[in-house]
PDB file of N, CA and C in Angstrom:
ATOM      1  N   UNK A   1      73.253  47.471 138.949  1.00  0.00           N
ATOM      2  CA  UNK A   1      74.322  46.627 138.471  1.00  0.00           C
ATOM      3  C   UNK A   1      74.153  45.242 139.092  1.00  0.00           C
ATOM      4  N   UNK A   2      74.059  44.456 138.180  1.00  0.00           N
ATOM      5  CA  UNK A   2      74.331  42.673 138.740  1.00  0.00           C
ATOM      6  C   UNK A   2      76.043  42.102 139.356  1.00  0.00           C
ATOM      7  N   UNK A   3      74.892  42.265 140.676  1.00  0.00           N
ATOM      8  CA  UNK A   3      76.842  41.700 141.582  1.00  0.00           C
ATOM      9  C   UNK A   3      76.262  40.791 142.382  1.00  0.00           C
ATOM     10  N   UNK A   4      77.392  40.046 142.784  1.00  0.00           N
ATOM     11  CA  UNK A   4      77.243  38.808 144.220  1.00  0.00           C
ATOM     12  C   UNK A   4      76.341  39.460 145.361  1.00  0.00           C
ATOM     13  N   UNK A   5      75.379  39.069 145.883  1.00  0.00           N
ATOM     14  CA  UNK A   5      75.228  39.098 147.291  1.00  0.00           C
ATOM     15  C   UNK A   5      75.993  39.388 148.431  1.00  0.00           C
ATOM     16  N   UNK A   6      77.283  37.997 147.967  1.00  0.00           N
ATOM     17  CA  UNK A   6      78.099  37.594 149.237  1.00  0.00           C
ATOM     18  C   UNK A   6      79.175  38.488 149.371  1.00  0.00           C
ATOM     19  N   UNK A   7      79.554  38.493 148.020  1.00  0.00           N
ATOM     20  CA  UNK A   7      81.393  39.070 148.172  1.00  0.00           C
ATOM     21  C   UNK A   7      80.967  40.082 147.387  1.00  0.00           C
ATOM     22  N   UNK A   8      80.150  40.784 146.547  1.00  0.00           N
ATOM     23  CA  UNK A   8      80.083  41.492 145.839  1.00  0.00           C
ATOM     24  C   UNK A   8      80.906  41.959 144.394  1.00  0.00           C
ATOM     25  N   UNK A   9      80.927  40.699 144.062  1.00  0.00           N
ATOM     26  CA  UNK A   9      82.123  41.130 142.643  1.00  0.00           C
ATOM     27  C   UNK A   9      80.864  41.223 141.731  1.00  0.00           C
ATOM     28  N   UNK A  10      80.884  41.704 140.403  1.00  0.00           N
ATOM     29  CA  UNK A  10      80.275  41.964 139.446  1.00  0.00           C
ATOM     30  C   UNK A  10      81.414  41.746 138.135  1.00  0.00           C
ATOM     31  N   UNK A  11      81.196  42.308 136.950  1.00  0.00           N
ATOM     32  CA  UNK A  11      81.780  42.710 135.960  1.00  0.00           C
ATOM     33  C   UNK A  11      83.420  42.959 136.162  1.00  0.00           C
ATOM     34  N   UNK A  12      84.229  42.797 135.568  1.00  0.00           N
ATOM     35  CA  UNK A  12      85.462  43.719 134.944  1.00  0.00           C
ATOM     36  C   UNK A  12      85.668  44.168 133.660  1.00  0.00           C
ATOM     37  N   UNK A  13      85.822  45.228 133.564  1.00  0.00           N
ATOM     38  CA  UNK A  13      86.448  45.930 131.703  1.00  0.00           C
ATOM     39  C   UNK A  13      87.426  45.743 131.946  1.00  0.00           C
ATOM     40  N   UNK A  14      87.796  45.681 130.671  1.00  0.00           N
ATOM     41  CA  UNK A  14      89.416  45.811 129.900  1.00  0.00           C
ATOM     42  C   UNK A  14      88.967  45.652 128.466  1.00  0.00           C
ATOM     43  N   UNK A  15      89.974  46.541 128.283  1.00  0.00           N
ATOM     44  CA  UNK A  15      90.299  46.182 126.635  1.00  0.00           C
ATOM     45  C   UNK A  15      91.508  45.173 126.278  1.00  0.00           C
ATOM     46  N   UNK A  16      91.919  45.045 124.887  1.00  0.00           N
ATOM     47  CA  UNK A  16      92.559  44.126 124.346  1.00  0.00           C
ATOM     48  C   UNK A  16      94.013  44.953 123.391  1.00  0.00           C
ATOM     49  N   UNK A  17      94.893  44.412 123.065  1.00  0.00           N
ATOM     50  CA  UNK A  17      96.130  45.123 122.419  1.00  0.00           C
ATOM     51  C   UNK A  17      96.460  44.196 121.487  1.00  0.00           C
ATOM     52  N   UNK A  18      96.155  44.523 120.376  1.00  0.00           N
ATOM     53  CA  UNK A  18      96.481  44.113 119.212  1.00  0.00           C
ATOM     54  C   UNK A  18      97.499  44.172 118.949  1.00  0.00           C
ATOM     55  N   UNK A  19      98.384  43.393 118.801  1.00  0.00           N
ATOM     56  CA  UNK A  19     100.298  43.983 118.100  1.00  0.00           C
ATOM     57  C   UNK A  19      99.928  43.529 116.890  1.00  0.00           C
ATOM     58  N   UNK A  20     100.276  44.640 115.961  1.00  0.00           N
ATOM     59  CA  UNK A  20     100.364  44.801 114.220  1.00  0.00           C
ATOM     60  C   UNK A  20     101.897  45.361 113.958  1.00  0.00           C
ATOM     61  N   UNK A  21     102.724  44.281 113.209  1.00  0.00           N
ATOM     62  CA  UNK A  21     103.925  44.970 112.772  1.00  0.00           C
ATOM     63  C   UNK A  21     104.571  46.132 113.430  1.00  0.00           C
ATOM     64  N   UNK A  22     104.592  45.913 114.656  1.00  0.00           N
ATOM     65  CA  UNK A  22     105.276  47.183 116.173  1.00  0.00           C
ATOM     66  C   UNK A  22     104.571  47.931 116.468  1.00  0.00           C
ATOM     67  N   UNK A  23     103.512  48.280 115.870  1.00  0.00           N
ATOM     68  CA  UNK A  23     102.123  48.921 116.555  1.00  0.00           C
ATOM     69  C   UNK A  23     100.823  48.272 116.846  1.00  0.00           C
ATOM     70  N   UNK A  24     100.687  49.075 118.509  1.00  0.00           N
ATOM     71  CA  UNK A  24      99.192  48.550 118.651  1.00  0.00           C
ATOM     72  C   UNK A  24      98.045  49.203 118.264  1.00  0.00           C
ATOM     73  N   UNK A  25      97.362  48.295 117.827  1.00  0.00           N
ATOM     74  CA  UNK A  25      96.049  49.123 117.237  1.00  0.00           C
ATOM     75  C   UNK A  25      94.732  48.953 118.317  1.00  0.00           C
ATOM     76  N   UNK A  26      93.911  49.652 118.173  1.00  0.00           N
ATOM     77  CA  UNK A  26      92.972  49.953 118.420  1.00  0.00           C
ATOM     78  C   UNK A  26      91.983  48.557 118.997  1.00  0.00           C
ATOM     79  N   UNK A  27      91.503  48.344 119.893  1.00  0.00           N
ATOM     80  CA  UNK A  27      90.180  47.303 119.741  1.00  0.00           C
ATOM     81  C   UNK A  27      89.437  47.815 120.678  1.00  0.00           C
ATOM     82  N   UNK A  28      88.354  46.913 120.566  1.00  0.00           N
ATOM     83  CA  UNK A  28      86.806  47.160 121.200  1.00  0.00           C
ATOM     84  C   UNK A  28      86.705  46.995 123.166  1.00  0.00           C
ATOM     85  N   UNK A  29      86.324  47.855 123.512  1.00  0.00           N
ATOM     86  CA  UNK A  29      86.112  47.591 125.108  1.00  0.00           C
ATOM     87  C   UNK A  29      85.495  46.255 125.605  1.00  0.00           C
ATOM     88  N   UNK A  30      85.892  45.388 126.131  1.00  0.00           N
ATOM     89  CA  UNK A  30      84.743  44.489 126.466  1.00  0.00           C
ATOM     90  C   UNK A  30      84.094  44.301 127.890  1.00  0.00           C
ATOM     91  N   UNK A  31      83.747  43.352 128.234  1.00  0.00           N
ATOM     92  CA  UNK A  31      83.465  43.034 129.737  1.00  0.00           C
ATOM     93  C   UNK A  31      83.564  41.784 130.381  1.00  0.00           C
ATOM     94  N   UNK A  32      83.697  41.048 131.036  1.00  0.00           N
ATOM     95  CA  UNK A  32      84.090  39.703 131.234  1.00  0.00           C
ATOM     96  C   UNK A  32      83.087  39.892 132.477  1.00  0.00           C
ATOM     97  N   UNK A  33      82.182  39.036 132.818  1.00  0.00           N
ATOM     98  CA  UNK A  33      80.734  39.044 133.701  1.00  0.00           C
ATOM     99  C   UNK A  33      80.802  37.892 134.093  1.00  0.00           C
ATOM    100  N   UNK A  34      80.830  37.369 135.565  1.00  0.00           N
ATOM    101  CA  UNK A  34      80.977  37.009 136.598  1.00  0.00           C
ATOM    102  C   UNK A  34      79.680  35.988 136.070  1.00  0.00           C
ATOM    103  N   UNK A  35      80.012  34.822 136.514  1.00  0.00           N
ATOM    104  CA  UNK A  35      78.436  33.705 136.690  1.00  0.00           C
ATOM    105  C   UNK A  35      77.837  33.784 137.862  1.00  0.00           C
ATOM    106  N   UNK A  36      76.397  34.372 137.855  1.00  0.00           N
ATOM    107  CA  UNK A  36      75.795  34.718 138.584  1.00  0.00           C
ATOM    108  C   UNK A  36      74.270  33.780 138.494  1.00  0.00           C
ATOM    109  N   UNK A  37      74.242  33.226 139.844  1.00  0.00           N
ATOM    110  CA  UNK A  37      72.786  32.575 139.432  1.00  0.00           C
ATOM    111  C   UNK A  37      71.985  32.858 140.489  1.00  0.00           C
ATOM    112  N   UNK A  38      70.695  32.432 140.854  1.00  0.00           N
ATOM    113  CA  UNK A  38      69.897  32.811 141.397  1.00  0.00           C
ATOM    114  C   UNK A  38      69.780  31.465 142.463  1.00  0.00           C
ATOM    115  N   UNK A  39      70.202  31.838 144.012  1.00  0.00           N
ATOM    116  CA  UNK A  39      69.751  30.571 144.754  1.00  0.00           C
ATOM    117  C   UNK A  39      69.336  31.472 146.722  1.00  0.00           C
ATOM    118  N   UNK A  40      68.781  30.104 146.698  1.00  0.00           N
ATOM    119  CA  UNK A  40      67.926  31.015 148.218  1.00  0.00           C
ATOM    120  C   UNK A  40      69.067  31.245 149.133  1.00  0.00           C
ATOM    121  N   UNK A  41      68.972  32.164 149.867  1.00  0.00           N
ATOM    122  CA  UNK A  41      69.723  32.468 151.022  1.00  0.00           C
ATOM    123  C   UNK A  41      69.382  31.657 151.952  1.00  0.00           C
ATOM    124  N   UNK A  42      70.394  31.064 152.365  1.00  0.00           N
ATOM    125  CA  UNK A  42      70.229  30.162 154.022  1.00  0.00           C
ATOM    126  C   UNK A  42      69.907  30.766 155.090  1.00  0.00           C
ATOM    127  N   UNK A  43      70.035  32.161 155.260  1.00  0.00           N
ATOM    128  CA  UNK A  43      69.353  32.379 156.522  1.00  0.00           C
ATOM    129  C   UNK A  43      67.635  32.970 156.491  1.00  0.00           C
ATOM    130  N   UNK A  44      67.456  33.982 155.459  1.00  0.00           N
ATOM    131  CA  UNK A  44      66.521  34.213 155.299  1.00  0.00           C
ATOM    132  C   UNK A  44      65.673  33.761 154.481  1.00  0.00           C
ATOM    133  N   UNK A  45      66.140  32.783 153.618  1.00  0.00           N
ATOM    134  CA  UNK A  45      65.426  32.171 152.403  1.00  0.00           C
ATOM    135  C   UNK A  45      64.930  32.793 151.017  1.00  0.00           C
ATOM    136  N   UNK A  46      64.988  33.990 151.009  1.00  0.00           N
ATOM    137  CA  UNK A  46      64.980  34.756 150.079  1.00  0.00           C
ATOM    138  C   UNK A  46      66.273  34.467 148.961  1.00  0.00           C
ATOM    139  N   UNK A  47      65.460  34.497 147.074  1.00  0.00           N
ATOM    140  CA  UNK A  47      66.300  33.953 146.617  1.00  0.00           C
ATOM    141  C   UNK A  47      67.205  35.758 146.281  1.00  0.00           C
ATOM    142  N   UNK A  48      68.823  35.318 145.875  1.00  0.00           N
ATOM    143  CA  UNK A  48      69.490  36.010 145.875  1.00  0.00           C
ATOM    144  C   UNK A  48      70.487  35.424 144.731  1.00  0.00           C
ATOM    145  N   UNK A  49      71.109  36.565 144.344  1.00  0.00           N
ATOM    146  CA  UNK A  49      72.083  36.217 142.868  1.00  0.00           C
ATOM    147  C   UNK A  49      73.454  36.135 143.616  1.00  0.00           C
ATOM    148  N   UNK A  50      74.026  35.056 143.400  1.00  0.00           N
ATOM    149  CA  UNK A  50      75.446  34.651 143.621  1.00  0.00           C
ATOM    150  C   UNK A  50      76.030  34.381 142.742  1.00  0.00           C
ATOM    151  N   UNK A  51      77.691  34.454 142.843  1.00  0.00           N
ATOM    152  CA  UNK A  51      78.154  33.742 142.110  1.00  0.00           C
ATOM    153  C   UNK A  51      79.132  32.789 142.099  1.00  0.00           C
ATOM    154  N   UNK A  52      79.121  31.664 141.101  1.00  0.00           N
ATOM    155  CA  UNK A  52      79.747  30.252 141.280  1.00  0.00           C
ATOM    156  C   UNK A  52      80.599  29.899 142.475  1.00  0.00           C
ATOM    157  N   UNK A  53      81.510  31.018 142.493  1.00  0.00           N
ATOM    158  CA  UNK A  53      82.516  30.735 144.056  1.00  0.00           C
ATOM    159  C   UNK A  53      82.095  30.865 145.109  1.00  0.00           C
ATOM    160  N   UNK A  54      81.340  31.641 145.066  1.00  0.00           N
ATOM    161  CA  UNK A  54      80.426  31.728 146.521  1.00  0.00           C
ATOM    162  C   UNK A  54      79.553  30.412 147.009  1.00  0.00           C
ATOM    163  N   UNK A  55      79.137  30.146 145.395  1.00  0.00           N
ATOM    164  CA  UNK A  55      78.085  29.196 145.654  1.00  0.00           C
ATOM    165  C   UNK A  55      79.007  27.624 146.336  1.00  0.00           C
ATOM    166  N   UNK A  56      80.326  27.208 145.923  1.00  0.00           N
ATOM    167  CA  UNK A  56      80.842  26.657 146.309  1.00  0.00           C
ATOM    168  C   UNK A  56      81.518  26.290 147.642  1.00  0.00           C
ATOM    169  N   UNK A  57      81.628  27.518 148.360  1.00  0.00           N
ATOM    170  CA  UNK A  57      81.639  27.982 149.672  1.00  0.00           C
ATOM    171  C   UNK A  57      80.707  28.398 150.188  1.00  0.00           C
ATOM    172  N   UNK A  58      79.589  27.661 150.279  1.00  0.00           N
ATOM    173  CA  UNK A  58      78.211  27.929 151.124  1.00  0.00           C
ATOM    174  C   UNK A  58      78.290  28.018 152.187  1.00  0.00           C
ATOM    175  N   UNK A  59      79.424  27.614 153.046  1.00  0.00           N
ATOM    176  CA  UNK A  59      79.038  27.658 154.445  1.00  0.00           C
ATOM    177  C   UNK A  59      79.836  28.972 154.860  1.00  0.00           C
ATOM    178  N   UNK A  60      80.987  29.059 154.332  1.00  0.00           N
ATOM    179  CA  UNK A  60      82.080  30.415 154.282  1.00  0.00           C
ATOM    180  C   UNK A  60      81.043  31.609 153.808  1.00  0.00           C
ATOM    181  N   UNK A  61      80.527  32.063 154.197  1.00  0.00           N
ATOM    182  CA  UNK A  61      80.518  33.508 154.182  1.00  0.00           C
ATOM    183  C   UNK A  61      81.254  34.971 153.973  1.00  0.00           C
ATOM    184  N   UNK A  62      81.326  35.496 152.925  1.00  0.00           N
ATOM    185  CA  UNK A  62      82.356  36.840 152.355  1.00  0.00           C
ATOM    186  C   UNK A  62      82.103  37.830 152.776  1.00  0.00           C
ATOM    187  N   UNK A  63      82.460  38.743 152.748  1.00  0.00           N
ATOM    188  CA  UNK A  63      82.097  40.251 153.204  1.00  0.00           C
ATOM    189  C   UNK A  63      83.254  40.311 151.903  1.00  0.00           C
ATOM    190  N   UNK A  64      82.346  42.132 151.592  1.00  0.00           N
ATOM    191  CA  UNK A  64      82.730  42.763 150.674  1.00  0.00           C
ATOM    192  C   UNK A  64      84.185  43.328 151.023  1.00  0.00           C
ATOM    193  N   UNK A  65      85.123  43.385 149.893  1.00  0.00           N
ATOM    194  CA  UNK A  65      86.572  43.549 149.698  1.00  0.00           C
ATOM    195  C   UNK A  65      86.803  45.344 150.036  1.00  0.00           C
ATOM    196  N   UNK A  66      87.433  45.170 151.382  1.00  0.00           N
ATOM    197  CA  UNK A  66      87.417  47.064 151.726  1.00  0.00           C
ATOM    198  C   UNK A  66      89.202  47.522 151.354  1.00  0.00           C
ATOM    199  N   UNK A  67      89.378  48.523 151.695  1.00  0.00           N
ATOM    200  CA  UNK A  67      90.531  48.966 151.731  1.00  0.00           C
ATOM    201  C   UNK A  67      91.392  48.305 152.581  1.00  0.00           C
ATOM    202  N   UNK A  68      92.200  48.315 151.765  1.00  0.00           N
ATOM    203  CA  UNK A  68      93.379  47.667 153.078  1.00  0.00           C
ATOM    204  C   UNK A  68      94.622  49.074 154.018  1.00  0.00           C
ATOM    205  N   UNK A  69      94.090  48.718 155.309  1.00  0.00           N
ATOM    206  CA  UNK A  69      94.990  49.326 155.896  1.00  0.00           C
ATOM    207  C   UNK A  69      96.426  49.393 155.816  1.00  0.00           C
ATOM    208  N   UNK A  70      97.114  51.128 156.078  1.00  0.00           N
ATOM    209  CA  UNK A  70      98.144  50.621 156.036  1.00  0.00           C
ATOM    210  C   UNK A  70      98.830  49.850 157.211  1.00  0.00           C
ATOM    211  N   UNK A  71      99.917  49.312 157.311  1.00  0.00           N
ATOM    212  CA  UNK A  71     100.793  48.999 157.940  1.00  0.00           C
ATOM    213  C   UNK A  71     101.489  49.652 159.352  1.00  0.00           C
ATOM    214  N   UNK A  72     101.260  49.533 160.482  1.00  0.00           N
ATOM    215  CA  UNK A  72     102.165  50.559 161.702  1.00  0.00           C
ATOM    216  C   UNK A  72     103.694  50.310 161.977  1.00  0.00           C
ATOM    217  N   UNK A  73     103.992  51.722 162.174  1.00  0.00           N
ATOM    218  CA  UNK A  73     105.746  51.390 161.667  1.00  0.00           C
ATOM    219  C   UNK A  73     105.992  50.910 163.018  1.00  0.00           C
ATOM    220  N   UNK A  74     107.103  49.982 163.195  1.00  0.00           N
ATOM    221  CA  UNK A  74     107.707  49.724 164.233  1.00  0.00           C
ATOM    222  C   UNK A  74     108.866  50.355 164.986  1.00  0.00           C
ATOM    223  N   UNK A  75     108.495  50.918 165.915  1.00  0.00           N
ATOM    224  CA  UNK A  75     109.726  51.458 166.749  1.00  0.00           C
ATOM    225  C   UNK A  75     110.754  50.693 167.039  1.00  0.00           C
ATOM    226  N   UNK A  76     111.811  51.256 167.259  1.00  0.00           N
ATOM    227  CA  UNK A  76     113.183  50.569 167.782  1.00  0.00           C
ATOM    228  C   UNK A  76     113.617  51.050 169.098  1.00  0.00           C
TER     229      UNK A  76
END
């Protein structure tokens, strides 16, 4: 699969909802694909596929999007 390097986003699906006279009908799955281009890595120089936002924040560095912890309850 073609994803970021940095942050690792790729692709999203969704479909679409047609409203016809109070019903929705049917449409086609699509994909909406991330701009991804090809530029060297600054540390190792090796080229690597990014994309546009990343590329804009060159010096910021991402790590991939993990779970978010929950919350610790507070005692009273």
């Amino acid at each position: 699969m073609r994803q970021c390097f940095y942050c690792g986003k790729s692709y999203k699906g969704g479909g679409t909802r047609k409203l016809l006279r109070g019903h929705y009908n049917p449409t086609n799955f699509s994909k909406k694909r991330v701009n991804l281009q090809l530029v060297a890595d600054a540390k190792s120089g090796v080229r690597v596929l990014s994309c546009t936002s990343c590329m804009r924040t060159k010096v910021k560095v991402r790590k991939p999007r993990a779970a978010k912890k929950p919350l610790a309850k507070k005692t009273a």
